[in-house]
C-alpha atoms as a PDB file:
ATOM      1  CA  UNK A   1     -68.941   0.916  63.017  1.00  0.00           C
ATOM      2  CA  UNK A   2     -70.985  -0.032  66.276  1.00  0.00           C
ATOM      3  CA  UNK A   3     -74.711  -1.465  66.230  1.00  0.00           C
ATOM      4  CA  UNK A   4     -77.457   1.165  67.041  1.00  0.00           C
ATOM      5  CA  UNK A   5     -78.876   0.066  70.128  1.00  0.00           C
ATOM      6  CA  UNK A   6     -81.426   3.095  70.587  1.00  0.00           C
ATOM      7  CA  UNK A   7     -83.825   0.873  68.045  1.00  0.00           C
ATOM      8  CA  UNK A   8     -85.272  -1.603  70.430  1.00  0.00           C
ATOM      9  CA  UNK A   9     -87.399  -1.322  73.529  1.00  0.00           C
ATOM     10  CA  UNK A  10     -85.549  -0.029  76.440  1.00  0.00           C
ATOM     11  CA  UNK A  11     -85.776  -0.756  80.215  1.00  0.00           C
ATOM     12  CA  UNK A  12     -86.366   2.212  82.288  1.00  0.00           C
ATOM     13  CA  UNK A  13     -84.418   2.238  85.098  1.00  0.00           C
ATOM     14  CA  UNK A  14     -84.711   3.607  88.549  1.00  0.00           C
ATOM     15  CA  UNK A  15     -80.819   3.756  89.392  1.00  0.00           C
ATOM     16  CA  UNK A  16     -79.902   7.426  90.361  1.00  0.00           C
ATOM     17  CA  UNK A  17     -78.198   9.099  87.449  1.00  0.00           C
ATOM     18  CA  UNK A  18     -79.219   6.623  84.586  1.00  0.00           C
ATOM     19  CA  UNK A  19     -81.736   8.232  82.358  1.00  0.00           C
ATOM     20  CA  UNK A  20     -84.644   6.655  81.427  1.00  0.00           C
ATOM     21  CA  UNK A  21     -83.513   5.461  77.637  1.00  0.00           C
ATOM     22  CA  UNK A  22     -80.784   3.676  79.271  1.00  0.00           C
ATOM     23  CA  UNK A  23     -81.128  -0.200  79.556  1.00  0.00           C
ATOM     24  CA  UNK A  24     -79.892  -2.883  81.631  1.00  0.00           C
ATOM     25  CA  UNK A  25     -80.421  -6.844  81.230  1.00  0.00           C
ATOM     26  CA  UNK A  26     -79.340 -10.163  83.409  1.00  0.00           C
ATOM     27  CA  UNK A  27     -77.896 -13.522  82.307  1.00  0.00           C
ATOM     28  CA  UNK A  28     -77.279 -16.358  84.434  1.00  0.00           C
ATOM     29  CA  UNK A  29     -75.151 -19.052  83.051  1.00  0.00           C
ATOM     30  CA  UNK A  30     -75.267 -22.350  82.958  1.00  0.00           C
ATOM     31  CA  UNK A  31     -73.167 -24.829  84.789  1.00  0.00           C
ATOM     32  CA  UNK A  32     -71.208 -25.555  81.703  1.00  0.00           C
ATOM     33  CA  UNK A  33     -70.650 -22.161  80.846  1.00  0.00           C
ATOM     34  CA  UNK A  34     -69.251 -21.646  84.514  1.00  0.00           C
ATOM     35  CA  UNK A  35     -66.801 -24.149  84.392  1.00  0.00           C
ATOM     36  CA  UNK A  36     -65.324 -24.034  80.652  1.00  0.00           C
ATOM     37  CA  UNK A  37     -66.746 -20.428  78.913  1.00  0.00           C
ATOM     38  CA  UNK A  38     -66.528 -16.840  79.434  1.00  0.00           C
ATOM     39  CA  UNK A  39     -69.664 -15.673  80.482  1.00  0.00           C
ATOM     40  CA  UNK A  40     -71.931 -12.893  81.434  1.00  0.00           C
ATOM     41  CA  UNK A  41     -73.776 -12.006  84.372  1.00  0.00           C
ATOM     42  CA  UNK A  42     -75.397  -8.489  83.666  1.00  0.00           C
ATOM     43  CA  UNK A  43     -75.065  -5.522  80.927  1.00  0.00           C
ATOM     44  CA  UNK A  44     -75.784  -2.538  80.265  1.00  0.00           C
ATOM     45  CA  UNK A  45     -76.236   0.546  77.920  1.00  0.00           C
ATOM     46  CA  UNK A  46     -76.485   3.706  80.246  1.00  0.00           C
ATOM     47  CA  UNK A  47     -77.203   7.295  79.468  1.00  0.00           C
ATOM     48  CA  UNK A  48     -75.976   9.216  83.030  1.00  0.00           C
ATOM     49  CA  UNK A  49     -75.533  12.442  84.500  1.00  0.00           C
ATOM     50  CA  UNK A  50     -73.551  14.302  87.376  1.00  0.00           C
ATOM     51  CA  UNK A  51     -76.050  12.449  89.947  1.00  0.00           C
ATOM     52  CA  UNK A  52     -74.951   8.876  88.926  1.00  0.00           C
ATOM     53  CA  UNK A  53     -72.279   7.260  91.645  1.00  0.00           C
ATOM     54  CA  UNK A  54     -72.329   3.479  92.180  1.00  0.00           C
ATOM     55  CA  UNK A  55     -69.384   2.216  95.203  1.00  0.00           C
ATOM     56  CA  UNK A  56     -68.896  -0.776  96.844  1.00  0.00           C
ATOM     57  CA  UNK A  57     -71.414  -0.343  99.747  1.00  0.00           C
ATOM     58  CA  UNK A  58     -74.582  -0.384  97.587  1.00  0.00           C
ATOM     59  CA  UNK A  59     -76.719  -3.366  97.927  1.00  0.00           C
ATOM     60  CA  UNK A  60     -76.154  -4.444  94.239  1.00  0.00           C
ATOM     61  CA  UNK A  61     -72.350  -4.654  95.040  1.00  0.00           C
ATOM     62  CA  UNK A  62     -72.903  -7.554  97.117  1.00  0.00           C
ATOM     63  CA  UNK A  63     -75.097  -9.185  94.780  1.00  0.00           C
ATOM     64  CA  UNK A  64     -73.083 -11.893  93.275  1.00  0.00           C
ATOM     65  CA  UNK A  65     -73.898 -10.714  90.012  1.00  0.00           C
ATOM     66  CA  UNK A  66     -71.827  -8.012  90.358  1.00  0.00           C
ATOM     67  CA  UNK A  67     -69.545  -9.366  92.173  1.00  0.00           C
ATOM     68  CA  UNK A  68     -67.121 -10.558  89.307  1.00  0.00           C
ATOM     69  CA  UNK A  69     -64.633  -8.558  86.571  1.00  0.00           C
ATOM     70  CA  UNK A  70     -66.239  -5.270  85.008  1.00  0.00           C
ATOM     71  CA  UNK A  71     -65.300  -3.260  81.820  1.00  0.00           C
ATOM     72  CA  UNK A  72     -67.097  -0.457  80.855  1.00  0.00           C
ATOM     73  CA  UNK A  73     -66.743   0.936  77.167  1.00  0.00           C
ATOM     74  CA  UNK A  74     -67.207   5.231  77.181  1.00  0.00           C
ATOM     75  CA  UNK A  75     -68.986   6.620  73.955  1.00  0.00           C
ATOM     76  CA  UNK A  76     -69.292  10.102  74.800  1.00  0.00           C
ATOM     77  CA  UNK A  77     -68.138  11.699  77.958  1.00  0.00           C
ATOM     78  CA  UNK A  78     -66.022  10.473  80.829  1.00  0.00           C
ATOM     79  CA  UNK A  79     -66.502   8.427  83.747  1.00  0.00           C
ATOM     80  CA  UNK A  80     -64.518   8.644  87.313  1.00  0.00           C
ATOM     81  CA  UNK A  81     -63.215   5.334  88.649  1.00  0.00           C
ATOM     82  CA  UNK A  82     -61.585   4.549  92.158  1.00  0.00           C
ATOM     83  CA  UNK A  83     -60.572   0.762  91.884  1.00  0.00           C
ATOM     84  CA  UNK A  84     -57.155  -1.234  93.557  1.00  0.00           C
ATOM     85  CA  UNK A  85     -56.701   2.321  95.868  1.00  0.00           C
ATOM     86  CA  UNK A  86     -56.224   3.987  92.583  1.00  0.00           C
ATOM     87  CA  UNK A  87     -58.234   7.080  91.099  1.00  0.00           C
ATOM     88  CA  UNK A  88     -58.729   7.066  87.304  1.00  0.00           C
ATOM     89  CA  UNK A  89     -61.041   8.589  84.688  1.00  0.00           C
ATOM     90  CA  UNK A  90     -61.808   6.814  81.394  1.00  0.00           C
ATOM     91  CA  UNK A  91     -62.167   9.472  78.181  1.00  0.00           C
ATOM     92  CA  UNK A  92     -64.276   8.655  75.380  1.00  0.00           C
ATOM     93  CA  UNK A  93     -63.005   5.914  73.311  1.00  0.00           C
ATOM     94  CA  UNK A  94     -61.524   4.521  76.318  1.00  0.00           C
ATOM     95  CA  UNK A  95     -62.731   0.931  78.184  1.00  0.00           C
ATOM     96  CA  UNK A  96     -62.649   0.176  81.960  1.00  0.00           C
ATOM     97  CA  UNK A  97     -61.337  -2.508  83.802  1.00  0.00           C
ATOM     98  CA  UNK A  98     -61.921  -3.903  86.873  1.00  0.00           C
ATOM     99  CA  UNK A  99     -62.171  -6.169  89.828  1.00  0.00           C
ATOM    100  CA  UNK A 100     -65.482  -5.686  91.578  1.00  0.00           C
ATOM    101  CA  UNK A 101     -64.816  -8.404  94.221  1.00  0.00           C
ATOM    102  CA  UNK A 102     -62.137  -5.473  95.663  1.00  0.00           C
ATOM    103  CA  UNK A 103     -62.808  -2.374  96.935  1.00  0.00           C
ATOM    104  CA  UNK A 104     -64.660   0.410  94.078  1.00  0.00           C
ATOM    105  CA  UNK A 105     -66.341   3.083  92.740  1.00  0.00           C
ATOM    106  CA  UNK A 106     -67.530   4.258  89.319  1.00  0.00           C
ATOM    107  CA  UNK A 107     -69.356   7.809  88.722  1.00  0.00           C
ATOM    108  CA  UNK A 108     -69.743  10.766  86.571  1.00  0.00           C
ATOM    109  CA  UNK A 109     -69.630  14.590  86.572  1.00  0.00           C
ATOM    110  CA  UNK A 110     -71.577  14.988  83.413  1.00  0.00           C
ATOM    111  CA  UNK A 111     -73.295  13.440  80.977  1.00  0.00           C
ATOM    112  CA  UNK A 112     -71.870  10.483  79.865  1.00  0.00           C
ATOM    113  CA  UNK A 113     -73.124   7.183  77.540  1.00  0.00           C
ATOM    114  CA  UNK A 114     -71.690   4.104  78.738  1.00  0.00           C
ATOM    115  CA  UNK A 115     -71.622  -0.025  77.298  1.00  0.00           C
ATOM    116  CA  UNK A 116     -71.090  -2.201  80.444  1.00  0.00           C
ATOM    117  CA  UNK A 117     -70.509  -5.652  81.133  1.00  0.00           C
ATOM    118  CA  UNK A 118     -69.975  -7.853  84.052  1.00  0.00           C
ATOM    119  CA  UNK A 119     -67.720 -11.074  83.380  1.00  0.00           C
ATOM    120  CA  UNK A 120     -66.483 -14.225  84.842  1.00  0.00           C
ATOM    121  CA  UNK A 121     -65.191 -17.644  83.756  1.00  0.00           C
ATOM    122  CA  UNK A 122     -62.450 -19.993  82.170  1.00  0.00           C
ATOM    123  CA  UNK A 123     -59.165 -18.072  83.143  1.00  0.00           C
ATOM    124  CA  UNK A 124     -61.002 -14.302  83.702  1.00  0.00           C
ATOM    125  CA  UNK A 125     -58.557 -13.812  86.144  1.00  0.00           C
ATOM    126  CA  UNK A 126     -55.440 -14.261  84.543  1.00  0.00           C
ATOM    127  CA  UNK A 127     -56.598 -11.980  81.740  1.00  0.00           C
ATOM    128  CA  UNK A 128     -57.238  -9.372  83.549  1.00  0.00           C
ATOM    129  CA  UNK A 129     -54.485  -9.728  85.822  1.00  0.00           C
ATOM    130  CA  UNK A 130     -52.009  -9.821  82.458  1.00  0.00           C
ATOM    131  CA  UNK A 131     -53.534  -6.701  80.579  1.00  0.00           C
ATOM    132  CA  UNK A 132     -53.447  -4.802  83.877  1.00  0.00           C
ATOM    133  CA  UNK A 133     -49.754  -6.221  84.082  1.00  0.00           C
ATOM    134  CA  UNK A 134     -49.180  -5.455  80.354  1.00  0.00           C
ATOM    135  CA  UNK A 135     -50.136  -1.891  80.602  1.00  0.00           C
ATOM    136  CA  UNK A 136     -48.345  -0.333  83.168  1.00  0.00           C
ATOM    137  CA  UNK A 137     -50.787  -0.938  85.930  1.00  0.00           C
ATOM    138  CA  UNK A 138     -53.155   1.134  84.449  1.00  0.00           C
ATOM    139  CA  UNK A 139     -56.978   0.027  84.257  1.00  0.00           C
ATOM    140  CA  UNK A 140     -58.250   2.987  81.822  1.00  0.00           C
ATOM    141  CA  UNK A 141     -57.078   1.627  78.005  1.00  0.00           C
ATOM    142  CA  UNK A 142     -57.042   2.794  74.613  1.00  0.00           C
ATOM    143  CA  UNK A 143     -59.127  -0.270  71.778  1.00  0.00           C
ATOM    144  CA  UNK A 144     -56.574  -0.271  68.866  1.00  0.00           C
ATOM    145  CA  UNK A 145     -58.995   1.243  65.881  1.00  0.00           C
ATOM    146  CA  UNK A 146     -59.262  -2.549  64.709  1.00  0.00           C
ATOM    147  CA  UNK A 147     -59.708  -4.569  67.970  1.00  0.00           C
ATOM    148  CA  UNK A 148     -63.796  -4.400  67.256  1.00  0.00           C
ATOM    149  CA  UNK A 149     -64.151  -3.895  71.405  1.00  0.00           C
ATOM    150  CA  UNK A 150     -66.922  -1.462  70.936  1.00  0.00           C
ATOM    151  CA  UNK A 151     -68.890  -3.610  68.423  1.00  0.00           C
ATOM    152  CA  UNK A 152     -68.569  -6.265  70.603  1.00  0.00           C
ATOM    153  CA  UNK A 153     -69.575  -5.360  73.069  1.00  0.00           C
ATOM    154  CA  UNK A 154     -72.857  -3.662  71.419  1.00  0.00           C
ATOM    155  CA  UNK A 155     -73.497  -7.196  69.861  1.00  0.00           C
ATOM    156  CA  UNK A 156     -73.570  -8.793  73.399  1.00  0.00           C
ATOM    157  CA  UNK A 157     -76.173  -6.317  74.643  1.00  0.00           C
ATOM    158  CA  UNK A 158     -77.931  -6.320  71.926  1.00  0.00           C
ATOM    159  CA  UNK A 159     -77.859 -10.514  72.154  1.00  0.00           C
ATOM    160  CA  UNK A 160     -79.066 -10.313  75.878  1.00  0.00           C
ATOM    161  CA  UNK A 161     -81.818  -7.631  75.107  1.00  0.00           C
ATOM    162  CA  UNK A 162     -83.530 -10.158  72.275  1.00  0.00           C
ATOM    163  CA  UNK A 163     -82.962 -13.063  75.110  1.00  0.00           C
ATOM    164  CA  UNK A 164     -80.548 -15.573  73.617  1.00  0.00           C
ATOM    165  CA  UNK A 165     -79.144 -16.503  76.749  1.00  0.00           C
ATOM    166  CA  UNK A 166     -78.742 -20.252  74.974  1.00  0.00           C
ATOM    167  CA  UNK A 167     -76.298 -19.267  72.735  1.00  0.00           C
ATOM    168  CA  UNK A 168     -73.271 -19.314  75.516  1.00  0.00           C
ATOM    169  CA  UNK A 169     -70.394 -20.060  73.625  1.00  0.00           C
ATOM    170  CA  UNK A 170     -71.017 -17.148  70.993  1.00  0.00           C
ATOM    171  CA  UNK A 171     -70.791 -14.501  74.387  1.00  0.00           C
ATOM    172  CA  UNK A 172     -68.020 -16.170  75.200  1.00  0.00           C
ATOM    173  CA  UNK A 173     -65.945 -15.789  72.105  1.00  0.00           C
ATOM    174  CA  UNK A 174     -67.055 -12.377  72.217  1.00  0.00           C
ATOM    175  CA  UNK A 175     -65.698 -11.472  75.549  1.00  0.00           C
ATOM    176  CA  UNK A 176     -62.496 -13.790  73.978  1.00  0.00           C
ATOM    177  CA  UNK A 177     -62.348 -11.602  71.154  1.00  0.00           C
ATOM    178  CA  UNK A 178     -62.734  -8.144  73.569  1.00  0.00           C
ATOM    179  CA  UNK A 179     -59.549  -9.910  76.264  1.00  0.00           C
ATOM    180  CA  UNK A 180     -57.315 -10.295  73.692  1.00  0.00           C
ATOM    181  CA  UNK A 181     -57.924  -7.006  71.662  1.00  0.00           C
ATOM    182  CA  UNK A 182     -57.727  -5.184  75.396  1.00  0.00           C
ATOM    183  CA  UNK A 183     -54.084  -7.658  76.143  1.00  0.00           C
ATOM    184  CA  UNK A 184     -52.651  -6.409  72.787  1.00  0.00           C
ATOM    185  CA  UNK A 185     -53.165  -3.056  72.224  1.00  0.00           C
ATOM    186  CA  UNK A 186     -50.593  -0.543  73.534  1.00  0.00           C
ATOM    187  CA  UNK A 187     -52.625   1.804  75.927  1.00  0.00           C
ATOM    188  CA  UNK A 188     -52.149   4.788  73.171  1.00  0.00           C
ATOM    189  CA  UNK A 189     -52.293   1.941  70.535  1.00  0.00           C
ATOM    190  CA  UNK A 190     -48.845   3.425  69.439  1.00  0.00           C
ATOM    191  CA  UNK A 191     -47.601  -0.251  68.583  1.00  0.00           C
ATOM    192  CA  UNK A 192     -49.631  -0.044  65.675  1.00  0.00           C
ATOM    193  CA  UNK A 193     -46.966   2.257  63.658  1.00  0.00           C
ATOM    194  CA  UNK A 194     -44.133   0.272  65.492  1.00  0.00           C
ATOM    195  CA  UNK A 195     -45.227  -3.130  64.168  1.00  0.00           C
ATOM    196  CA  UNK A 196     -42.277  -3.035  61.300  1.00  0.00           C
ATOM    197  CA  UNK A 197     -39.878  -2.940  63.664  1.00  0.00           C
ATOM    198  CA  UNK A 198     -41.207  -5.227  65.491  1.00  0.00           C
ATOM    199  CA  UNK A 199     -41.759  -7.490  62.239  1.00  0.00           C
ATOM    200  CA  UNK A 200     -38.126  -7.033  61.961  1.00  0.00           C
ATOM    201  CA  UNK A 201     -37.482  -7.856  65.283  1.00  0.00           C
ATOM    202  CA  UNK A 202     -38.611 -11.095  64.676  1.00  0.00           C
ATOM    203  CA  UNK A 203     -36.622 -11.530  61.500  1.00  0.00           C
ATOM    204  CA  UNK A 204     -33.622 -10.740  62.961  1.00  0.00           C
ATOM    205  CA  UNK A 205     -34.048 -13.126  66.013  1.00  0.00           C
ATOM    206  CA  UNK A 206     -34.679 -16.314  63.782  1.00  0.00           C
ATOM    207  CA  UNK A 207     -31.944 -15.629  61.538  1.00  0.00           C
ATOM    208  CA  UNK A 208     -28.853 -14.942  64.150  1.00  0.00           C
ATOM    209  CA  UNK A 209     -30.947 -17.114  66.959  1.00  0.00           C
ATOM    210  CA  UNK A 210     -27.619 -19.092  67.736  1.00  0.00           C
ATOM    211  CA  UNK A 211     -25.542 -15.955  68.568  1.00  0.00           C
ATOM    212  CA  UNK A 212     -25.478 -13.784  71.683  1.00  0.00           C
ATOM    213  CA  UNK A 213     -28.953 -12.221  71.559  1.00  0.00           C
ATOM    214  CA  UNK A 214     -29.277  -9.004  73.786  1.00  0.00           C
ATOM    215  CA  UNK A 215     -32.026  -6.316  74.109  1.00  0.00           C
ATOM    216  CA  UNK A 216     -29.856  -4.182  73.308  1.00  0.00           C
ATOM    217  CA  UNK A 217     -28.568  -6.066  70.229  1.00  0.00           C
ATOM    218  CA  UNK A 218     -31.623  -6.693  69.051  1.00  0.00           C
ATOM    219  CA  UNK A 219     -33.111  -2.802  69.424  1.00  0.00           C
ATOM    220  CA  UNK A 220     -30.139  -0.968  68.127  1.00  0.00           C
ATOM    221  CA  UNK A 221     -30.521  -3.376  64.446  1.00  0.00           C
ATOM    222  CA  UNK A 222     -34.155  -2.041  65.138  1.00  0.00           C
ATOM    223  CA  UNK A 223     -33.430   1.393  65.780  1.00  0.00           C
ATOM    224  CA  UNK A 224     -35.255   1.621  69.074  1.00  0.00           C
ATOM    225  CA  UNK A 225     -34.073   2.067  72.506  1.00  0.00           C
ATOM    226  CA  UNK A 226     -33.963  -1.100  74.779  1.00  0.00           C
ATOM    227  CA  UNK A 227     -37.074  -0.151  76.768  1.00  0.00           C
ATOM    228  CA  UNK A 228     -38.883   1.435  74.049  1.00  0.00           C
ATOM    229  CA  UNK A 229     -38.032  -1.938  72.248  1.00  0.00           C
ATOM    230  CA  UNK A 230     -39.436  -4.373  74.937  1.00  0.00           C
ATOM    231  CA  UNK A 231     -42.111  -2.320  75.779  1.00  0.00           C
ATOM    232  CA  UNK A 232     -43.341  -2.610  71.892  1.00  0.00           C
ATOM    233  CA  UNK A 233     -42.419  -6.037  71.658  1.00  0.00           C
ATOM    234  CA  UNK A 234     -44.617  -7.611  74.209  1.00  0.00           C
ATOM    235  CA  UNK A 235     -47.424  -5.620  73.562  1.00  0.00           C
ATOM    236  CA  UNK A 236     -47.092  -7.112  69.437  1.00  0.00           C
ATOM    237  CA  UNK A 237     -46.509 -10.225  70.775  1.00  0.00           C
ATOM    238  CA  UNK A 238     -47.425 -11.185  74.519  1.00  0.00           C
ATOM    239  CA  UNK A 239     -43.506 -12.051  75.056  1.00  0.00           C
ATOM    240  CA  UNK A 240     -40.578 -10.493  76.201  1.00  0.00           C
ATOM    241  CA  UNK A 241     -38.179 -10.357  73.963  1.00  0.00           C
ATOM    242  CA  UNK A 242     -35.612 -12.961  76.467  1.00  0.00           C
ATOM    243  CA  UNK A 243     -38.883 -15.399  76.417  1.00  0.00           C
ATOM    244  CA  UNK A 244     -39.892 -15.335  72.468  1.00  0.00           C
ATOM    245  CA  UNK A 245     -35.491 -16.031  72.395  1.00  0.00           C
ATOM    246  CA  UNK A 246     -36.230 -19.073  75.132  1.00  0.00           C
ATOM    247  CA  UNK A 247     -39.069 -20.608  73.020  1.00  0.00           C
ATOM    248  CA  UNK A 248     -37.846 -19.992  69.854  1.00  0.00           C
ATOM    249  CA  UNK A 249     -34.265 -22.156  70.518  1.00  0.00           C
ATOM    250  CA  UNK A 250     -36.571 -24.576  72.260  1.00  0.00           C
ATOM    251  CA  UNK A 251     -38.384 -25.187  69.281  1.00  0.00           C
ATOM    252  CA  UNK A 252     -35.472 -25.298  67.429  1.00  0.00           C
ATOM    253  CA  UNK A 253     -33.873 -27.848  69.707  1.00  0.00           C
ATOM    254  CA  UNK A 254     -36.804 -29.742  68.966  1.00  0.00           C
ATOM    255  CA  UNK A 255     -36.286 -30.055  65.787  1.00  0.00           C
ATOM    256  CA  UNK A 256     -33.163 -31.703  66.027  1.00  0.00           C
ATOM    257  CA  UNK A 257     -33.538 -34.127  68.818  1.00  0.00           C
ATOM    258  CA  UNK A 258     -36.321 -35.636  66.602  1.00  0.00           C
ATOM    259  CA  UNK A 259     -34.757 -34.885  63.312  1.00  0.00           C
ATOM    260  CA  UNK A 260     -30.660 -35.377  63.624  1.00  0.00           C
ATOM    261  CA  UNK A 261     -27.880 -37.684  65.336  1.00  0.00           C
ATOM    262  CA  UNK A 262     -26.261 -34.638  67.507  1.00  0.00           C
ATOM    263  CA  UNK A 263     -25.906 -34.553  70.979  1.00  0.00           C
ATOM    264  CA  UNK A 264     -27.219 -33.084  72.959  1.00  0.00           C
ATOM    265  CA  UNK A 265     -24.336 -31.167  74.244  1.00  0.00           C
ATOM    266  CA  UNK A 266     -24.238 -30.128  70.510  1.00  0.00           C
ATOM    267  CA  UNK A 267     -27.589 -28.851  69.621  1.00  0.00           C
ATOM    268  CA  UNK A 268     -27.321 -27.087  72.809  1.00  0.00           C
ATOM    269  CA  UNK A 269     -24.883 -24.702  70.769  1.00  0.00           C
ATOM    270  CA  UNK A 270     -26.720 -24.723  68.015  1.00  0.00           C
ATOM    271  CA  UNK A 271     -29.356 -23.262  69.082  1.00  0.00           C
ATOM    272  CA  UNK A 272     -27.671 -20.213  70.849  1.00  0.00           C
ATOM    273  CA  UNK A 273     -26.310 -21.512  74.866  1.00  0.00           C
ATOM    274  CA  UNK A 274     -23.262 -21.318  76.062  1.00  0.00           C
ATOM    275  CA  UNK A 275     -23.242 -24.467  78.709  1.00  0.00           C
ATOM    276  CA  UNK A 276     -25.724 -27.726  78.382  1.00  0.00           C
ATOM    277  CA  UNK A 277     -26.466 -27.523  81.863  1.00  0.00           C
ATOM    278  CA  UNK A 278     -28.370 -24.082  81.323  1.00  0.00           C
ATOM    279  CA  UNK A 279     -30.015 -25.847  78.118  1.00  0.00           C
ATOM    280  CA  UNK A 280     -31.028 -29.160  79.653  1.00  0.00           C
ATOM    281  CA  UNK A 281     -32.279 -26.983  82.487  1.00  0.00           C
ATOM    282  CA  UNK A 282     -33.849 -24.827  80.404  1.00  0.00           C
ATOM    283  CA  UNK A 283     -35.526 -27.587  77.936  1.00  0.00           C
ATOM    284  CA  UNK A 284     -36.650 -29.030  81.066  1.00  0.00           C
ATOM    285  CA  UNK A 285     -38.576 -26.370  82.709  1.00  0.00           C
ATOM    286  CA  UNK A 286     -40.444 -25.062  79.504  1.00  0.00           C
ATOM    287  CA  UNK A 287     -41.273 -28.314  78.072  1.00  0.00           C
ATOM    288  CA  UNK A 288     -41.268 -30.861  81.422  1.00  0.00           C
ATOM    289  CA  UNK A 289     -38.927 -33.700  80.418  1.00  0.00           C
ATOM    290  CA  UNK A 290     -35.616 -33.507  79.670  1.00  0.00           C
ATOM    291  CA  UNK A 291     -34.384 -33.422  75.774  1.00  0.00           C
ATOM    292  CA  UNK A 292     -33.053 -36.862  76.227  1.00  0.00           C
ATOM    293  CA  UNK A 293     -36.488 -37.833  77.325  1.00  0.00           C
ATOM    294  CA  UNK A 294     -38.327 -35.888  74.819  1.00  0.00           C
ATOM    295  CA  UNK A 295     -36.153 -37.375  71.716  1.00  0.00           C
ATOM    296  CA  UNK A 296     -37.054 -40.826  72.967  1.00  0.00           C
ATOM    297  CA  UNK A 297     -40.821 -39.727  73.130  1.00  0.00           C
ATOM    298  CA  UNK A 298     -40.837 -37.012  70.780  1.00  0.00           C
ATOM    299  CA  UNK A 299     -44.222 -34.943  72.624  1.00  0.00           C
END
């Protein structure tokens, strides 16, 4: 379900192509909100047609404003994209992402209804530049059913159209919320009805985590193919499966220096390697000391 947001006064725009029940509000945040919160800048619910074409040369691209991270949610219709020297077309059902400070375009060829928000703040860019990574590339995704993006996205309008702009941290859990729903959903959402394997995955990993663990160990007790396997695995997780492995015997190695007399050179096979060069070398460059130093100071 999604909040009606044809109930409440609406701005009539003179933008080419965005009829006049579509709406469009600003927020500028506050210093705080710049340095620690997601935050944003301007919003919009649009109704367009064929005539509607915004690019990079307009006078509102350079406003800075705009100039920050875009996603645009489509309700019914399509809308054409040209971002990153890629051409791309979101379907309905489908959100938008990107980078206005580089080179773009978005239009239509048709009606359309669009929810829009620009976006900045706290670590923006490494979002984006991970659920870009994390899908392929591509900046046209699929909201699993149960990520709430749409309703989120309403509620944010909706917030700016009643002028809240005070209540800062609320938009930015929002736009939290929307990151992490867009950085875990497969872009067909297909690891939804992959998630027991994955589930089992995980299982097997913590029981045999002191063997050999391969991708291809790991998919065949899973009955996937390797690359069908990682592919599903970091998009139900955020890891690859050789990372989740890392941090998993790390955490088990931490364990033991704090809770047992072994050596080092004898947790570092119990916990899956082979030499304890590779796992002080290891230890040291996920957690910044050595295990030696970290069962003296246990962080």
């Amino acid at each position: 379900m999604f909040l009606d947001l044809e109930g409440a006064t609406m701005k009539v725009l003179s933008e080419a192509g965005v009829l006049e029940r579509s709406e469009r509000f600003f927020s500028t945040p506050s210093a705080m909100a710049r340095h620690l919160f997601f935050y944003v800048t301007r919003c919009g619910h649009y109704y367009c047609d064929a005539r509607y074409d915004f690019n990079e040369n307009s006078e509102v691209s350079r406003l800075e404003s705009h100039r920050n991270f875009f996603m645009e949610y489509v309700r019914k219709g399509r809308m054409f994209f040209e971002a990153d020297g890629d051409k791309f077309t979101a379907e309905a059902g489908q959100i938008a992402l990107i980078d206005c400070r580089r080179p773009h375009r978005f239009y239509a060829k048709g009606d359309a209804e669009v929810l829009w928000i620009h976006f900045d703040g706290a670590n923006a860019r490494d979002f984006f530049d991970q659920i870009v990574a994390f899908h392929g590339g591509k900046h046209a995704l699929c909201p699993s059913p149960g990520s709430g993006v749409e309703r989120l996205l309403a509620e944010i309008i909706t917030g700016l159209r009643g002028g809240e702009p005070l209540y800062e941290v609320d938009y930015s859990r929002k736009i939290y919320d929307i990151l992490c729903g867009l950085l875990f959903s497969g872009s067909s959402g297909e690891h939804k009805a992959d998630k027991g394997p994955i589930t089992d995955a995980l299982r097997f990993i913590s029981d045999h985590l002191h063997e050999n663990l391969s991708v291809e160990r790991i998919s065949e007790e899973v009955s996937l193919s390797p690359a069908h396997f990682s592919r599903q695995f970091r998009g139900a997780t955020g890891f690859s499966p050789h990372e989740y492995i890392v941090l998993r015997r790390i955490d088990e190695a931490k364990g033991l220096l704090h809770g047992s007399r072994l050596s080092v050179k004898e947790i570092a096979y119990q916990v899956g390697y082979h030499s304890e060069v590779n796992f002080i070398n290891s230890f040291t460059e996920k957690v910044g000391v050595t295990p030696t130093s970290f069962r003296k100071n246990p962080m």
